[in-house]
Protein backbone atom coordinates (compact mmCIF):
# COMPACT_ATOMS: atom_id res chain seq x y z
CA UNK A 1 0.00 0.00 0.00
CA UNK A 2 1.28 3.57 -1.05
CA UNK A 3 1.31 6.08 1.82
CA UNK A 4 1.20 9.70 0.86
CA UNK A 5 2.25 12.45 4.02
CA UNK A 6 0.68 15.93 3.92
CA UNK A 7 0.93 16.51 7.17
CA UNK A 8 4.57 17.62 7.07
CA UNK A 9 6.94 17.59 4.13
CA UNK A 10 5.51 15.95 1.39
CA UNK A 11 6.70 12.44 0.94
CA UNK A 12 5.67 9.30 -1.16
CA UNK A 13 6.40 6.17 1.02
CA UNK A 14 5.83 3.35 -1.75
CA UNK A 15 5.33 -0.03 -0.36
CA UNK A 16 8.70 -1.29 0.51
CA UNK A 17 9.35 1.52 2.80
CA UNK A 18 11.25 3.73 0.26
CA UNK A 19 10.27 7.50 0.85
CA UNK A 20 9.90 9.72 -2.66
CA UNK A 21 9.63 12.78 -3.88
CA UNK A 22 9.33 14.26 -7.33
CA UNK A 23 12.14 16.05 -8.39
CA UNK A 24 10.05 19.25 -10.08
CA UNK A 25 7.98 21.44 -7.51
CA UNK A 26 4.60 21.73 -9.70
CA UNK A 27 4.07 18.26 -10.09
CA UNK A 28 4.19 18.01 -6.28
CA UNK A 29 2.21 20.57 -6.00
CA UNK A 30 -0.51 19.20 -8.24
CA UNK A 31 -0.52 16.00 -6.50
CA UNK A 32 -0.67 17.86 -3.23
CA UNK A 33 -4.11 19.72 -4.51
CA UNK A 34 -5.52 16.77 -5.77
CA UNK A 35 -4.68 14.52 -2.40
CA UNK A 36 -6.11 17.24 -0.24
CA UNK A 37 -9.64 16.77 -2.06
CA UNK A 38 -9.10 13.07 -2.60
CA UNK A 39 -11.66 10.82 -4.40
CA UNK A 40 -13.07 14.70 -5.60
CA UNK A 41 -12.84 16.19 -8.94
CA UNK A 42 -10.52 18.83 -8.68
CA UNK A 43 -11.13 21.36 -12.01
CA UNK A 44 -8.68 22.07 -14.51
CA UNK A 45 -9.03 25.89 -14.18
CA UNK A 46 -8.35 25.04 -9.72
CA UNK A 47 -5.40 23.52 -10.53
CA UNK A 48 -4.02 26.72 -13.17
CA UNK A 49 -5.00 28.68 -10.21
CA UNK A 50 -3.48 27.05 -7.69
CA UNK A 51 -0.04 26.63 -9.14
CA UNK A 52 0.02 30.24 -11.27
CA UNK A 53 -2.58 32.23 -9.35
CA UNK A 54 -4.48 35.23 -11.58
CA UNK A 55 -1.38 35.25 -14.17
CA UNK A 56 -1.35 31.88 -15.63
CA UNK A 57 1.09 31.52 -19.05
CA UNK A 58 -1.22 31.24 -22.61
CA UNK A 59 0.02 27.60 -22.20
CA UNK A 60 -1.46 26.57 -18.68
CA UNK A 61 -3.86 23.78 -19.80
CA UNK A 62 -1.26 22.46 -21.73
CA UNK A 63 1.67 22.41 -18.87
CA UNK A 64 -1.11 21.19 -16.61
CA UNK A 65 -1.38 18.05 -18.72
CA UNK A 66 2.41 17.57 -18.84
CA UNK A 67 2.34 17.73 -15.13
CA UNK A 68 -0.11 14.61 -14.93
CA UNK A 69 1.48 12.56 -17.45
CA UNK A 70 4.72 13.09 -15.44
CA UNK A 71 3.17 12.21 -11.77
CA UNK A 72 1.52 9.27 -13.91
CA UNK A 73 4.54 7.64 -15.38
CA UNK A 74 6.67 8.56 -12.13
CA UNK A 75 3.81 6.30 -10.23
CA UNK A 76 4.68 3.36 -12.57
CA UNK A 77 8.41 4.21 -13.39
CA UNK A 78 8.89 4.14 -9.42
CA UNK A 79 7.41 0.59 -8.53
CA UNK A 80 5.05 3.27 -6.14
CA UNK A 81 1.88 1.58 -7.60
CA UNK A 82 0.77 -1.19 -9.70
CA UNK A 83 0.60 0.17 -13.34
CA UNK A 84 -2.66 -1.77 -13.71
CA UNK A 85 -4.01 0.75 -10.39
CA UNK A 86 -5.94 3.97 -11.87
CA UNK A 87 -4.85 6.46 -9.22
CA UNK A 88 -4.39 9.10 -11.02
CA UNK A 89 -7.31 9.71 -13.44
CA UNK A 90 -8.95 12.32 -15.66
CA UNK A 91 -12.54 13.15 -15.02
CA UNK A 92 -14.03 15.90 -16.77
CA UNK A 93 -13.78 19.03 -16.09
CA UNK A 94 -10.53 18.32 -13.87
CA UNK A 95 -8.66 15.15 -12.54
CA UNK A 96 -9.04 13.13 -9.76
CA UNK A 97 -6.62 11.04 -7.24
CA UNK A 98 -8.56 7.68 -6.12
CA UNK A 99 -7.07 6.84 -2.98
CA UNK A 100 -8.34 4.63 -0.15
CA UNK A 101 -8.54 7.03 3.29
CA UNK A 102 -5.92 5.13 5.16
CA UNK A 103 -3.17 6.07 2.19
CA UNK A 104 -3.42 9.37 3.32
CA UNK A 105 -2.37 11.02 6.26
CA UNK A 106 -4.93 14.16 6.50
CA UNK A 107 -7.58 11.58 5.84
CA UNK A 108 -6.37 9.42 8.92
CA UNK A 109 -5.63 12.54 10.92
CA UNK A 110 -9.70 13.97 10.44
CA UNK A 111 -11.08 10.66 10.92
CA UNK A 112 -9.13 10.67 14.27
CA UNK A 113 -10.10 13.74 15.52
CA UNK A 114 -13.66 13.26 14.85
CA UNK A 115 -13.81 9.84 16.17
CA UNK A 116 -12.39 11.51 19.49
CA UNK A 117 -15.21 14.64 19.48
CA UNK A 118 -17.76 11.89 19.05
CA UNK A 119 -15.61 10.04 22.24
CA UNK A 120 -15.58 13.05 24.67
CA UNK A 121 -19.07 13.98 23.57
CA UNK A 122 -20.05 10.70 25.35
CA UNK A 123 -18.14 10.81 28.05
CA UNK A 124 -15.63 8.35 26.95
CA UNK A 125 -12.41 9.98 28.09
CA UNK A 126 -9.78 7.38 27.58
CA UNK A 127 -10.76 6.85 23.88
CA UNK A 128 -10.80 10.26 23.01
CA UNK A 129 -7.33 10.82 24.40
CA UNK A 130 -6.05 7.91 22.53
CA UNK A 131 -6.96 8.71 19.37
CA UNK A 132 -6.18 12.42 19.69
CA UNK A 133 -2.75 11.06 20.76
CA UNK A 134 -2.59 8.89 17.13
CA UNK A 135 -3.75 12.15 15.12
CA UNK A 136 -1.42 14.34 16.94
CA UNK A 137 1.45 11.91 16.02
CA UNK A 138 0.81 11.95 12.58
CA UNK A 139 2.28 15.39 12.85
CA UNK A 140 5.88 15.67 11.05
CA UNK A 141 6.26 19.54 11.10
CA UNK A 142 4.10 22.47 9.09
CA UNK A 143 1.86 20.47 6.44
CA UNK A 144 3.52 20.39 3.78
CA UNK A 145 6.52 22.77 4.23
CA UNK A 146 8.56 21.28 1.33
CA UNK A 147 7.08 23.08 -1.48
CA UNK A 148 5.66 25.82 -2.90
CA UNK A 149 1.79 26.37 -1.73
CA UNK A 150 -0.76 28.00 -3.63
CA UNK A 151 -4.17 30.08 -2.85
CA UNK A 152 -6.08 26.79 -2.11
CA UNK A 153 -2.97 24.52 -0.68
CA UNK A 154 -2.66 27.57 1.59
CA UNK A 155 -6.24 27.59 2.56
CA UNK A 156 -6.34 24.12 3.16
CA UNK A 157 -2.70 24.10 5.54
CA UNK A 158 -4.43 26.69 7.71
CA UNK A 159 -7.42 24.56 8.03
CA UNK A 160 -5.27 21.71 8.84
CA UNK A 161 -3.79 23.92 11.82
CA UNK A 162 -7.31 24.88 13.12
CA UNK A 163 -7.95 21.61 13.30
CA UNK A 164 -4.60 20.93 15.21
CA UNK A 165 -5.87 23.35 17.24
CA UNK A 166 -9.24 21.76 17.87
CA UNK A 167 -7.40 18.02 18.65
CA UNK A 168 -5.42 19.49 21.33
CA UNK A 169 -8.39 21.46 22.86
CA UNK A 170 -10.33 17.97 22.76
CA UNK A 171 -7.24 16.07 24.61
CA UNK A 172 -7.19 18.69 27.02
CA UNK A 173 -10.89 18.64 27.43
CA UNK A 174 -10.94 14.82 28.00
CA UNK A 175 -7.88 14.71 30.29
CA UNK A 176 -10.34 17.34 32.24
CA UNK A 177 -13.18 14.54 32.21
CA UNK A 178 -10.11 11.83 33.72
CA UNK A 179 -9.67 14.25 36.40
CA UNK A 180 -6.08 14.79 35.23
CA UNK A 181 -5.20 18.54 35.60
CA UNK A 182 -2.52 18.34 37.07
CA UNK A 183 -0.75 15.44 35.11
CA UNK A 184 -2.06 18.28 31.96
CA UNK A 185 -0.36 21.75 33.06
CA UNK A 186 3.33 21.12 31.47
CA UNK A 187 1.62 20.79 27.95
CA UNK A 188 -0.77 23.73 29.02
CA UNK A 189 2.32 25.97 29.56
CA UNK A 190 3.80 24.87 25.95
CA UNK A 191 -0.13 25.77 24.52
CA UNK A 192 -0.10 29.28 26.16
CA UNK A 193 4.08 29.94 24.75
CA UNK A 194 2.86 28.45 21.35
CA UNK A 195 -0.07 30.21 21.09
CA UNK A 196 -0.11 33.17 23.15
CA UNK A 197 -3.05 35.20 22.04
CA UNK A 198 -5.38 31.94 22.76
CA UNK A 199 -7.64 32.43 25.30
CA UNK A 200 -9.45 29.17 26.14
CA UNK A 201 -5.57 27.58 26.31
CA UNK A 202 -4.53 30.39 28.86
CA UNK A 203 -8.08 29.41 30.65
CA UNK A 204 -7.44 26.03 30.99
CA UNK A 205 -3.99 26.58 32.42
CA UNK A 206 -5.47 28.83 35.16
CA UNK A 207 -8.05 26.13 36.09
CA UNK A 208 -5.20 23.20 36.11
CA UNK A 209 -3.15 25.04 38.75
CA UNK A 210 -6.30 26.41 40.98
CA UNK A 211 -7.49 22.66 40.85
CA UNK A 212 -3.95 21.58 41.52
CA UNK A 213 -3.90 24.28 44.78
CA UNK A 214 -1.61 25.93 42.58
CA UNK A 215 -3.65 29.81 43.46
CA UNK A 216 -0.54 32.02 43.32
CA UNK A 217 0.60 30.47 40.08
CA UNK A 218 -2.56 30.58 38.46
CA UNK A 219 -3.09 34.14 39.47
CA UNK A 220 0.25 34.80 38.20
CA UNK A 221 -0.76 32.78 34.70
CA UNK A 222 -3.97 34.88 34.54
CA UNK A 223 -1.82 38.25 34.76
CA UNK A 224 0.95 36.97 32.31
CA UNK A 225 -2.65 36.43 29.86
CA UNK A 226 -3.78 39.94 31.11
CA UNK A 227 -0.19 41.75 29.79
CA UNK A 228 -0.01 39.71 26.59
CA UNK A 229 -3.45 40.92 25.33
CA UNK A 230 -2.77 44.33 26.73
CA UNK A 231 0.40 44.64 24.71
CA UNK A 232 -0.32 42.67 21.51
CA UNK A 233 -4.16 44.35 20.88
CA UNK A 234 -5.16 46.52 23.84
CA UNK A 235 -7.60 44.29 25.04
CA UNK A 236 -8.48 42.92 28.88
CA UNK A 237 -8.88 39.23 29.41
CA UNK A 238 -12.89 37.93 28.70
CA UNK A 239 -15.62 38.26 31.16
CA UNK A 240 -15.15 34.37 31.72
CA UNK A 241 -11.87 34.70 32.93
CA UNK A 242 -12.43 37.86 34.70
CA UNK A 243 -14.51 36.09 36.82
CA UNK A 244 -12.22 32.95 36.79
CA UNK A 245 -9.61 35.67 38.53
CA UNK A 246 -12.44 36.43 40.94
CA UNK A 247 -13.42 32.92 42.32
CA UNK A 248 -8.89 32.64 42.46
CA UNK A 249 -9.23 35.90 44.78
CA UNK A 250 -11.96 34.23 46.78
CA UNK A 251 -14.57 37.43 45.63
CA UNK A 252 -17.70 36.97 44.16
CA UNK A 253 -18.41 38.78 41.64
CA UNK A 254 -21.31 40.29 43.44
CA UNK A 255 -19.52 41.48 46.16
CA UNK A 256 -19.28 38.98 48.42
CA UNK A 257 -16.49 36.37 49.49
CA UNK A 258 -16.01 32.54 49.10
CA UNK A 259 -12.50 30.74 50.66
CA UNK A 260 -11.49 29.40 47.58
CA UNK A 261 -12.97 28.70 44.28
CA UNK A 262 -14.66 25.83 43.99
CA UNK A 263 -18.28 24.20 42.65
CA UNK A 264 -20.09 21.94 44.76
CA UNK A 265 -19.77 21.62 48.54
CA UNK A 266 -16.15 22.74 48.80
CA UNK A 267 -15.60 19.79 50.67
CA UNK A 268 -11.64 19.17 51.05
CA UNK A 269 -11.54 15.85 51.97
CA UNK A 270 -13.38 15.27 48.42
CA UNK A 271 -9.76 15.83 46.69
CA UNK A 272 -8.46 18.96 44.95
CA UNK A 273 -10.96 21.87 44.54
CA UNK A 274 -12.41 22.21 41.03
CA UNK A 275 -12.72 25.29 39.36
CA UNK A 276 -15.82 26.23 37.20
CA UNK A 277 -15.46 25.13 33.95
CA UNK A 278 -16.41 27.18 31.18
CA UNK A 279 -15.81 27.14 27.16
């Protein structure tokens, strides 16, 4: 089975292991187009646009077709795939890569992730960890940082990130449901250095320390938010975790006082006080 990697630089692993990559930058990114919307027609006049943009040469449709033929007869020349296997085929008005979902390492990685939403949306914590730890692995480096990237490949790497994004808020989310907050602050303090400006990653720090009886160092976690945003857009931290500072202080925020933040009975012989939660 031929594996092609996205998620990373672009490779061809063909089925003995050997990892390819064809020598001339369009052809990769053509094939990098057409694996992104795999099993899809992907139009002729996509492709010009993707690898010329709004000043494509009188003979674009023409270079286009070279392109194929090459990625075709490197396929064969290569041993990658049978030469009897239609991979790469043309299907009016465009071309088309037929893949199977598991050849494919974006397809693998959103099957993953959504397998794991479905996971922590019923409760099953364990699971969705799991497979949020296979997507995450899948991860090589920036998708496909190895050549050139287009209007639409560009698009599609930033909605490849998002969902990054989304995977690690549902691991962090489901380690939440295992009770693990503190076993989840050292990768919360990578999230908040990675991605400063994020808010619900800066929340969920705060939370992991109070729950941890960590106050001063989520206080101090809430004000390192506070100067970030203040410096970087001239904001102040959300009404969320404006009040998340509040229940840390032990105020209310109508007025009155609590000893520590907490929801339930407050109970310490219950285990580590947990902080409201809040998305």
């Amino acid at each position: 089975m031929v594996r092609f990697n996205l998620i990373g630089p672009f490779e061809i692993v063909a089925q003995d292991g050997r990892s390819y990559l064809p020598s001339t930058p369009k052809v990769c990114q053509t094939l990098a187009l057409l694996l992104t919307r795999a099993n899809e027609i992907v139009t002729s006049d996509s492709l010009i646009h993707e690898l010329w943009g709004e000043s494509p040469p009188r003979s674009a449709v023409t270079t286009l077709q070279t392109y194929v033929y090459h990625a075709r007869r490197m396929f064969v020349a290569e041993n990658l795939v049978p030469a009897e296997r239609p991979l790469l085929v043309t299907r009016a008005p465009g071309y088309a890569v037929q893949v199977e979902d598991d050849e494919v390492d974006i397809r693998i990685f959103e099957r993953l992730v959504a397998e794991a939403h479905t996971d922590l949306g019923a409760h099953r914590y364990e699971s969705a960890v799991q497979k949020i730890d296979g997507a995450l692995q899948l991860w090589r480096g920036p998708a496909l940082s190895n050549i050139p990237a287009g209007d639409l490949l560009t698009g599609h790497i930033v909605h490849l990130e998002e969902l990054r994004i989304r995977a690690l808020e549902i691991r962090i989310e489901a380690e939440g449901g295992l009770n693990r907050h503190r076993e989840s602050i050292p990768q919360l303090r990578k999230l908040v250095n990675d991605y400063p400006l994020n808010e619900w990653f800066h929340s969920r720090l705060i939370m992991a320390l109070g729950s941890s009886g960590r106050r001063a160092e989520a206080l101090q976690a809430y004000q390192n938010l506070r100067r970030i945003l203040a410096d970087e857009l001239g904001l102040e931290p959300s009404a969320d975790l404006q009040r998340l500072q509040l229940e840390l202080l032990g105020s209310r925020p109508d007025g009155g006082t609590r000893g520590t933040p907490h929801s339930g009975s407050g109970n310490s012989a219950q285990g580590p006080t947990r902080l409201p939660v809040f998305t």
